[in-house]
Protein backbone atom coordinates (compact mmCIF):
# COMPACT_ATOMS: atom_id res chain seq x y z
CA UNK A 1 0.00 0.00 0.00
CA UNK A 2 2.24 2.36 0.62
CA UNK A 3 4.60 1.81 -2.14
CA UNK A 4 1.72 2.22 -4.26
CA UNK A 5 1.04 5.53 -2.71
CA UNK A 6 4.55 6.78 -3.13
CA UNK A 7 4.15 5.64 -6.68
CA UNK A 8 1.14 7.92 -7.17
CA UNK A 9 2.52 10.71 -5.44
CA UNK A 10 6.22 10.87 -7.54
CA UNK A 11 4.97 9.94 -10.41
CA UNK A 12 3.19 13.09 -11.35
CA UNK A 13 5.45 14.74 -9.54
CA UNK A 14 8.11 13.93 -11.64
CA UNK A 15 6.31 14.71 -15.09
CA UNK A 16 5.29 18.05 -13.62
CA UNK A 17 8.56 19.18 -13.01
CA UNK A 18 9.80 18.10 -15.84
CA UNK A 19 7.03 20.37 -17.58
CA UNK A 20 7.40 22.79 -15.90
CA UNK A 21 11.48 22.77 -16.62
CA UNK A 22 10.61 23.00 -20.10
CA UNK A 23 8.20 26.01 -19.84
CA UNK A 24 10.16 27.83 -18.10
CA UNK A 25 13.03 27.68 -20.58
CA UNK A 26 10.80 28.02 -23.42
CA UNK A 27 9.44 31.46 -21.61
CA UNK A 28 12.66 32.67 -21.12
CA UNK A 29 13.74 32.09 -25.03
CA UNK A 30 16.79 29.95 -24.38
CA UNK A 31 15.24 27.24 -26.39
CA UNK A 32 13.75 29.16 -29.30
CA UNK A 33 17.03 30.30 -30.24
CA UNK A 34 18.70 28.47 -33.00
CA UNK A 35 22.21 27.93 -33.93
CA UNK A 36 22.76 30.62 -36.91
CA UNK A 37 21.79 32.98 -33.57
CA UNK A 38 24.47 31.71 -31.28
CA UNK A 39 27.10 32.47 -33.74
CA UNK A 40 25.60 35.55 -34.50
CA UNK A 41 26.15 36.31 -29.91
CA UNK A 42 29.63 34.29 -30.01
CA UNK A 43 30.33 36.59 -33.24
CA UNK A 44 29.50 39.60 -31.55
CA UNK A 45 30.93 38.22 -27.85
CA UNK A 46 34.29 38.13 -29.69
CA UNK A 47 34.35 41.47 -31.26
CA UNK A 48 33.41 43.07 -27.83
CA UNK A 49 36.07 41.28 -26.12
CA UNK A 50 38.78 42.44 -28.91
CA UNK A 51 37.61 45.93 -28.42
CA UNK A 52 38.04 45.45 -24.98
CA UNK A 53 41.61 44.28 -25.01
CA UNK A 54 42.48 46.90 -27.83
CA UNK A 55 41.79 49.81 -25.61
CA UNK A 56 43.35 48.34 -22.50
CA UNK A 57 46.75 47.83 -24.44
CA UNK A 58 46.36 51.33 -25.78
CA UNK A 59 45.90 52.58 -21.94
CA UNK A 60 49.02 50.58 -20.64
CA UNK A 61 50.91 51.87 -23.69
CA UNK A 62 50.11 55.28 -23.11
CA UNK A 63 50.81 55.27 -19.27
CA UNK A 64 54.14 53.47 -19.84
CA UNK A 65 55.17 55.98 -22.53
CA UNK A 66 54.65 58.79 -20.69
CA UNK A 67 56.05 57.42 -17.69
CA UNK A 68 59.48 56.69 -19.91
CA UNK A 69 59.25 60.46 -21.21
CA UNK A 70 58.79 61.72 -17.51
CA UNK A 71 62.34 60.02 -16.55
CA UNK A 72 63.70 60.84 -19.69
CA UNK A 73 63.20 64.15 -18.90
CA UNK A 74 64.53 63.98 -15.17
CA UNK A 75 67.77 62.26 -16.60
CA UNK A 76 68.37 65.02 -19.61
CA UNK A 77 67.69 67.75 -16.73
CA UNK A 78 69.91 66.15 -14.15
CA UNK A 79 72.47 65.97 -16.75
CA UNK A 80 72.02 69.41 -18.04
CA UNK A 81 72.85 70.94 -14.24
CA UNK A 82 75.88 69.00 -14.18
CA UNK A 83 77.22 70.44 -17.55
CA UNK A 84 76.31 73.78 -16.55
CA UNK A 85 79.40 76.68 -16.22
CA UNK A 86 80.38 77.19 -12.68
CA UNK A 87 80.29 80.75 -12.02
């Protein structure tokens, strides 16, 4: 008897949520979309994450540049007092 009624209870209960799994996803789109879409998003994923790397590497360029032309600077001028005519 009462593996009969555990039967009857998990039994729907089972094919319910496995309905209702599959609604869900359905409502949410993940299952409507085909696979000529999820190249299109991979497509598109990859050109956002290029851009993205681009302008960090232009950033770190730029910082490091300037921070080369900054001691640059602070050499040539330490250099140019020591060259200077003593008075």
């Amino acid at each position: 008897m009462r593996k009969l009624f555990l039967r009857l209870l998990l039994v729907p209960l089972a094919i319910s949520t496995v309905f209702l799994s599959l609604t869900g996803r359905r409502a949410v789109g993940q299952d409507l979309q085909g696979p000529k879409q999820d190249m299109k998003d991979a497509g598109h994923d990859a050109t956002d994450a290029a851009r993205k790397t681009g302008r960090a590497t232009e950033k770190t360029t730029k910082k490091g540049v300037h921070k080369s032309a900054k001691a640059v600077n602070k050499g040539s001028r330490k250099v140019e007092r020591k060259t200077e005519p003593q008075p």
